[in-house]
C-alpha atoms as a PDB file:
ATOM      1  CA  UNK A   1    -190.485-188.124 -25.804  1.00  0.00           C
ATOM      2  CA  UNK A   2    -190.138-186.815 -22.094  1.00  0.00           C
ATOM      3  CA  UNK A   3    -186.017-186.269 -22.002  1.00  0.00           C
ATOM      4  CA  UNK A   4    -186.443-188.215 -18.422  1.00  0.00           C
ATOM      5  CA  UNK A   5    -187.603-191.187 -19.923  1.00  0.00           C
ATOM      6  CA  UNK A   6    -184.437-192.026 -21.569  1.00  0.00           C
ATOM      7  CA  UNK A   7    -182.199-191.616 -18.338  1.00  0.00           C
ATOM      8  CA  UNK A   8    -181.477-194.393 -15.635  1.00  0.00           C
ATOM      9  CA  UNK A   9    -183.484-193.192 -12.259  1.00  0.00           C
ATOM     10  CA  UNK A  10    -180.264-192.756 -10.549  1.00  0.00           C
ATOM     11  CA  UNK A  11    -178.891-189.864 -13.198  1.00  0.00           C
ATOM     12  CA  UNK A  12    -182.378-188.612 -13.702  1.00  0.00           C
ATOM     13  CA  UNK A  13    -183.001-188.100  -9.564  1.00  0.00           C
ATOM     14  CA  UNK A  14    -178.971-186.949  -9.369  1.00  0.00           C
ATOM     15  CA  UNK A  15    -180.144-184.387 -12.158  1.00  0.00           C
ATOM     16  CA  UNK A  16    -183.201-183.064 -10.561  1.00  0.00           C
ATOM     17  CA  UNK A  17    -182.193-182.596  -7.299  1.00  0.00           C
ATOM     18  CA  UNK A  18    -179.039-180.207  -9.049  1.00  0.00           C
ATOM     19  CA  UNK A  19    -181.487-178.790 -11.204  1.00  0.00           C
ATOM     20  CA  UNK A  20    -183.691-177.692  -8.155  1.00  0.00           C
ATOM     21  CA  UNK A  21    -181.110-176.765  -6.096  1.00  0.00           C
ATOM     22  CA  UNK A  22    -179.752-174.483  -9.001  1.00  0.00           C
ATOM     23  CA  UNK A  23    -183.593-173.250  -9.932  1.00  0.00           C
ATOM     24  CA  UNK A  24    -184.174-172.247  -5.961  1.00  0.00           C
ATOM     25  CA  UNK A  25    -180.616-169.911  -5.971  1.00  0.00           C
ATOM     26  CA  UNK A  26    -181.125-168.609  -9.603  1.00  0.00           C
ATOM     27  CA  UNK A  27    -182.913-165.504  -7.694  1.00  0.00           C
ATOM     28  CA  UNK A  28    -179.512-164.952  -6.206  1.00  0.00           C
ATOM     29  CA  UNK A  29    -177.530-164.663  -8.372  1.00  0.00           C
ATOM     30  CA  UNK A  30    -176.108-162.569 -10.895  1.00  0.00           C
ATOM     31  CA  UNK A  31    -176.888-162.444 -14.624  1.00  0.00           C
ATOM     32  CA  UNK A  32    -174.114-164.312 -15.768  1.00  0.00           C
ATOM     33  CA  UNK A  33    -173.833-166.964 -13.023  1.00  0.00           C
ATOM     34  CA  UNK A  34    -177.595-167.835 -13.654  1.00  0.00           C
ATOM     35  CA  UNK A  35    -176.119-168.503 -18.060  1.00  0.00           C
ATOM     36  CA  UNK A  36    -173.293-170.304 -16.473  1.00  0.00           C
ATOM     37  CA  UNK A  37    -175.633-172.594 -14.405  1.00  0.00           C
ATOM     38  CA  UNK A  38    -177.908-173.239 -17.377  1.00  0.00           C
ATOM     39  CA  UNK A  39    -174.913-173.959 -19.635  1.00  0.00           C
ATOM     40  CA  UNK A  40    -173.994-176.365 -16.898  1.00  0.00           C
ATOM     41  CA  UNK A  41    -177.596-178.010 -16.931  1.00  0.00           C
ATOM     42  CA  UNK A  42    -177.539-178.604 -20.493  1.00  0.00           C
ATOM     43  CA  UNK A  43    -174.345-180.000 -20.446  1.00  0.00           C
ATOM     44  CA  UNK A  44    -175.378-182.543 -18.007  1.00  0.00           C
ATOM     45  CA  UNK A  45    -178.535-183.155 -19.753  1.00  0.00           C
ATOM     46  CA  UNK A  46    -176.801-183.502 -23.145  1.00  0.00           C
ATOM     47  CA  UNK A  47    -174.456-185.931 -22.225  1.00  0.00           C
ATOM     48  CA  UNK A  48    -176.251-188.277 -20.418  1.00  0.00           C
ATOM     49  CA  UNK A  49    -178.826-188.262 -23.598  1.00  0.00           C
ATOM     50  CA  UNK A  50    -175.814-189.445 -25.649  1.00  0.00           C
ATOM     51  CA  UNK A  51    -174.372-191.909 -22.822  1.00  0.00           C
ATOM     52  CA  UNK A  52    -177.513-193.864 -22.584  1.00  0.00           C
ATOM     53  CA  UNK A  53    -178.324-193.868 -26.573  1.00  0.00           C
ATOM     54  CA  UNK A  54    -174.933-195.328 -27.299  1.00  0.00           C
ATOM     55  CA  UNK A  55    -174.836-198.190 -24.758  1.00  0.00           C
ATOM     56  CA  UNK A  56    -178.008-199.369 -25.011  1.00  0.00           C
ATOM     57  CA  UNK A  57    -178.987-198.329 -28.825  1.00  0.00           C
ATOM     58  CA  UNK A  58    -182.936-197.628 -29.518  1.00  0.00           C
ATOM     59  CA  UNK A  59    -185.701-199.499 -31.481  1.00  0.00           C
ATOM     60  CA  UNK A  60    -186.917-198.865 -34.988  1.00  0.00           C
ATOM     61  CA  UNK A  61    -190.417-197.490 -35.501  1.00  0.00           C
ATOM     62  CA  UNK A  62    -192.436-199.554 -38.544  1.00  0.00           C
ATOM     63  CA  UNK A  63    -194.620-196.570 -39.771  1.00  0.00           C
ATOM     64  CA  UNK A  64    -197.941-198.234 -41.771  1.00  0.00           C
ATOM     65  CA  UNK A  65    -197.352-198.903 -45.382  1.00  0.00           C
ATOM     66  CA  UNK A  66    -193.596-200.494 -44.680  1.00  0.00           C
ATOM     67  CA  UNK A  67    -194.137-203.737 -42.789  1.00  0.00           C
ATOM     68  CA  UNK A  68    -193.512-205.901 -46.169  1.00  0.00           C
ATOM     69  CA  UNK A  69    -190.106-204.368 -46.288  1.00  0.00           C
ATOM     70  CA  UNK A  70    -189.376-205.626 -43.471  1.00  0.00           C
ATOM     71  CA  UNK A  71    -190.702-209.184 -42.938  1.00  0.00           C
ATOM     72  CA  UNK A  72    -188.945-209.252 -46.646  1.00  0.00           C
ATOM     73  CA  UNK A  73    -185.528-208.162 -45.599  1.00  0.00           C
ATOM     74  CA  UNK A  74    -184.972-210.384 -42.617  1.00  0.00           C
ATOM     75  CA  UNK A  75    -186.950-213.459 -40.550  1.00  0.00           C
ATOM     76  CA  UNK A  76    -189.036-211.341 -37.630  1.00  0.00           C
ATOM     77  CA  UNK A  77    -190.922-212.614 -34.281  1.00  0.00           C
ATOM     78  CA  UNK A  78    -194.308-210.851 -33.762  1.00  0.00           C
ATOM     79  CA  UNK A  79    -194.854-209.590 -30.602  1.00  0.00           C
ATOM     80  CA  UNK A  80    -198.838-208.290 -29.746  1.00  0.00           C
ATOM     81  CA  UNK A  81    -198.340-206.753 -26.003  1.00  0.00           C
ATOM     82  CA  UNK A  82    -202.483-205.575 -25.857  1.00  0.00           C
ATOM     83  CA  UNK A  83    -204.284-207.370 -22.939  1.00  0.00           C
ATOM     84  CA  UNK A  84    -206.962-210.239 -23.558  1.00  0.00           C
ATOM     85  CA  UNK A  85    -209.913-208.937 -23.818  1.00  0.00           C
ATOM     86  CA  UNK A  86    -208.293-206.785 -27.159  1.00  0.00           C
ATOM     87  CA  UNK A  87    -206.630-210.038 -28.512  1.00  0.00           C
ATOM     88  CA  UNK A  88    -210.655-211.051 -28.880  1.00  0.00           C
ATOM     89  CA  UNK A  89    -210.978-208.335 -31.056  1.00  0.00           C
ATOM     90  CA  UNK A  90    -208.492-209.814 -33.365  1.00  0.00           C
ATOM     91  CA  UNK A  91    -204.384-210.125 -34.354  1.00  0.00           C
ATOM     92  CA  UNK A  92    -201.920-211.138 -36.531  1.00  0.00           C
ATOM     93  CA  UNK A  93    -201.861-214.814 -36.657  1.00  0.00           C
ATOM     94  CA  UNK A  94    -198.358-215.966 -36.167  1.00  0.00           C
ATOM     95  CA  UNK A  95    -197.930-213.394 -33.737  1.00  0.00           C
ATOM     96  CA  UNK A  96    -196.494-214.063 -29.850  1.00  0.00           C
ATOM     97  CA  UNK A  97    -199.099-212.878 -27.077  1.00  0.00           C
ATOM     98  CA  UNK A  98    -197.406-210.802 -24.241  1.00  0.00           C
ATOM     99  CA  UNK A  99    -199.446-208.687 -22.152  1.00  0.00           C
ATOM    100  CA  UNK A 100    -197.354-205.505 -21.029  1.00  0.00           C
ATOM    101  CA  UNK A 101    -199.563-205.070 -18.581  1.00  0.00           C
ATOM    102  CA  UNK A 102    -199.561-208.755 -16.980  1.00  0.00           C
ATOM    103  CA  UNK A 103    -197.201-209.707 -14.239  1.00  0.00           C
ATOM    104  CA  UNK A 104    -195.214-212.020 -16.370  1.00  0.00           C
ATOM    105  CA  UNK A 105    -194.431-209.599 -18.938  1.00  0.00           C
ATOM    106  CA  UNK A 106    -190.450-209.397 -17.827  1.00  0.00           C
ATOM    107  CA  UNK A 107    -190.148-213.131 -17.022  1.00  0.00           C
ATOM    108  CA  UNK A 108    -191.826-213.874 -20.477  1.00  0.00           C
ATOM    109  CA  UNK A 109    -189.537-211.417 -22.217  1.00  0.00           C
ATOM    110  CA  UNK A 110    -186.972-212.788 -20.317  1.00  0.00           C
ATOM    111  CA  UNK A 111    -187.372-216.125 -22.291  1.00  0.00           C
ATOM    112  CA  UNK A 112    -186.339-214.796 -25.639  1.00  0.00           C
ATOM    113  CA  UNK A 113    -183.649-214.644 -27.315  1.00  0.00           C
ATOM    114  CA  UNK A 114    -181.995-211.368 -27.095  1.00  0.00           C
ATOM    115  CA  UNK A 115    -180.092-211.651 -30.630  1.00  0.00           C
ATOM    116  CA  UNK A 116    -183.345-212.202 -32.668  1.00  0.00           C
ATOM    117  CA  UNK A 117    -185.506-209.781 -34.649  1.00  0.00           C
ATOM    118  CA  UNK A 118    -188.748-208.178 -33.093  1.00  0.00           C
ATOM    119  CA  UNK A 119    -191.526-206.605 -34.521  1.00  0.00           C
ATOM    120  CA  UNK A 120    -193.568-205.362 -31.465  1.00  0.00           C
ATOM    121  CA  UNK A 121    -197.496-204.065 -31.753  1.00  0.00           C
ATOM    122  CA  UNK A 122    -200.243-202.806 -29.561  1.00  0.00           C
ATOM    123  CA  UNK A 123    -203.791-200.955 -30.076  1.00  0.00           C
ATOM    124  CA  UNK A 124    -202.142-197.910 -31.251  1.00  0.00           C
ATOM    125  CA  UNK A 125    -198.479-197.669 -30.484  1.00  0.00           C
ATOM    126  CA  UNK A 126    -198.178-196.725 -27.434  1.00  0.00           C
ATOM    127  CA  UNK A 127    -197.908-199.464 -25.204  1.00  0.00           C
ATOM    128  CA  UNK A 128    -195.884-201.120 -28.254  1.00  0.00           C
ATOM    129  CA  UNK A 129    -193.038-198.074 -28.017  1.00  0.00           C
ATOM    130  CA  UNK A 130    -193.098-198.952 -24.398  1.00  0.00           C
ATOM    131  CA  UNK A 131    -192.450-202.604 -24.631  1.00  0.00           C
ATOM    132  CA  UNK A 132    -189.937-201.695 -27.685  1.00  0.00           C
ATOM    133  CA  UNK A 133    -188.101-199.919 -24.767  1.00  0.00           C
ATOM    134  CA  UNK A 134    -187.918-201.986 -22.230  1.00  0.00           C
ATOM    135  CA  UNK A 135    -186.809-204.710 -24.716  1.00  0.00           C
ATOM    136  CA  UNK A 136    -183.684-202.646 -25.899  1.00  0.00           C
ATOM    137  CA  UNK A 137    -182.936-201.725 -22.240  1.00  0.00           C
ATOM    138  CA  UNK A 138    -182.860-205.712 -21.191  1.00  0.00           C
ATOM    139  CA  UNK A 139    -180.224-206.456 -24.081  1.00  0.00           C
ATOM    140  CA  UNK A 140    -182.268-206.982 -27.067  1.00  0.00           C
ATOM    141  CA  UNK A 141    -180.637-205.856 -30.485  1.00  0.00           C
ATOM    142  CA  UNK A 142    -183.047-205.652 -33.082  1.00  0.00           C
ATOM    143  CA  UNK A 143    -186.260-204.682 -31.962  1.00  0.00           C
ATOM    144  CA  UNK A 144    -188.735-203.088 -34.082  1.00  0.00           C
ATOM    145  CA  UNK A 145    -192.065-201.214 -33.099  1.00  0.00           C
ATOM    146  CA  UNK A 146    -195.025-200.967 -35.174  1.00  0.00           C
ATOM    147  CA  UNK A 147    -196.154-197.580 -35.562  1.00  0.00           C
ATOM    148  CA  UNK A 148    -199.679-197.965 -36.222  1.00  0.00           C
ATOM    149  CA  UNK A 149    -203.274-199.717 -35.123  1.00  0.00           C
ATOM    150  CA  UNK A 150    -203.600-203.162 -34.574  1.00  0.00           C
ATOM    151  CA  UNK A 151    -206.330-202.585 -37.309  1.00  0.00           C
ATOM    152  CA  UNK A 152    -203.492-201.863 -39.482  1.00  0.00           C
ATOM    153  CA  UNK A 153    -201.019-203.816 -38.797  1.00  0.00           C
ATOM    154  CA  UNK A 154    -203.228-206.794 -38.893  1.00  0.00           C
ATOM    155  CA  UNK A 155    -204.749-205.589 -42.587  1.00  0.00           C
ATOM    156  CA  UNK A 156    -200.963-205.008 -44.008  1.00  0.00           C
ATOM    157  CA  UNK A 157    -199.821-208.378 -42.483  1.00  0.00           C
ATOM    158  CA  UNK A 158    -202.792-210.005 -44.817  1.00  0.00           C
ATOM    159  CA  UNK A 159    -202.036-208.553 -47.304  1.00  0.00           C
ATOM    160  CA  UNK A 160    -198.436-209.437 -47.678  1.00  0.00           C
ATOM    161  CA  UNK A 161    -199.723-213.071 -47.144  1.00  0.00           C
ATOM    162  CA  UNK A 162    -201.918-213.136 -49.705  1.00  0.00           C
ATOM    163  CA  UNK A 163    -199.293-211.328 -51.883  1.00  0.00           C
ATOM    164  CA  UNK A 164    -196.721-214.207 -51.304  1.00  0.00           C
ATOM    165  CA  UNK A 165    -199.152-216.634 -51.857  1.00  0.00           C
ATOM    166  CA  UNK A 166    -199.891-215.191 -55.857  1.00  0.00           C
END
């Protein structure tokens, strides 16, 4: 994961503009004032890392193979976040439709309830891990992102059905 991604824009822009201003002077400098200026970068870059991964926590990747465990362990809202056109193509049953890339996505996450479990899944896990994110940055707790296909996930889901039907 780009270490930018998990910073606020403020901090991030704060960061880069030091980090330019320090990268432009470095030729200026001597030897040790260009380590102390790195030590200082990392410093900054270190702690905000552990600032914003304590106050607003992270998601839980689902790799393939473990989704029973989970629906098992606790009771878990199915979020699909692919457009449309892909839900034609097929998707777990129960499973809520959000777009991430439809102009309601916010207001429709919005309408949930922050304190209950998600299991979030997209084409391939990428648009998934970014809807996982956003979740966990807008107060949701327990969010969960399926690390896999929708070909998977869908194929797992079945058979975990059929397995608590038997």
């Amino acid at each position: 994961m780009p270490i930018f991604t998990i910073f606020n824009p403020i901090s991030s822009t704060l960061v880069v503009s030091f980090t330019l201003c320090v990268m432009t002077t470095l030729a200026t400098l001597s030897p040790f004032s260009v380590l102390a200026a790195l030590t200082i970068l990392f410093v900054l870059f270190a702690g905000m890392a552990c600032q914003v991964q304590s106050s607003q926590g992270s998601f839980t990747d689902i790799r393939p193979g473990n989704l029973g465990e989970l629906l098992d362990s606790k009771e878990v809202v199915i979020i699909d976040v692919r457009t449309p056109q892909e839900w034609d193509r097929g998707l777990v049953p129960e499973a809520l439709r959000i777009n991430l890339q439809d102009r309601a996505f916010a207001d429709r996450i919005a309408s949930l309830d922050p304190d209950a479990n998600y299991l979030i899944y997209c084409n391939s896990g990428n648009r998934s891990r970014v809807a996982s994110r956003y979740m966990i940055n807008n107060g949701f707790r327990h969010v969960y992102n399926y690390d896999g296909s929708h070909f998977q996930i869908r194929r797992e889901y079945e058979q975990y059905q059929q397995v608590k039907k038997d």
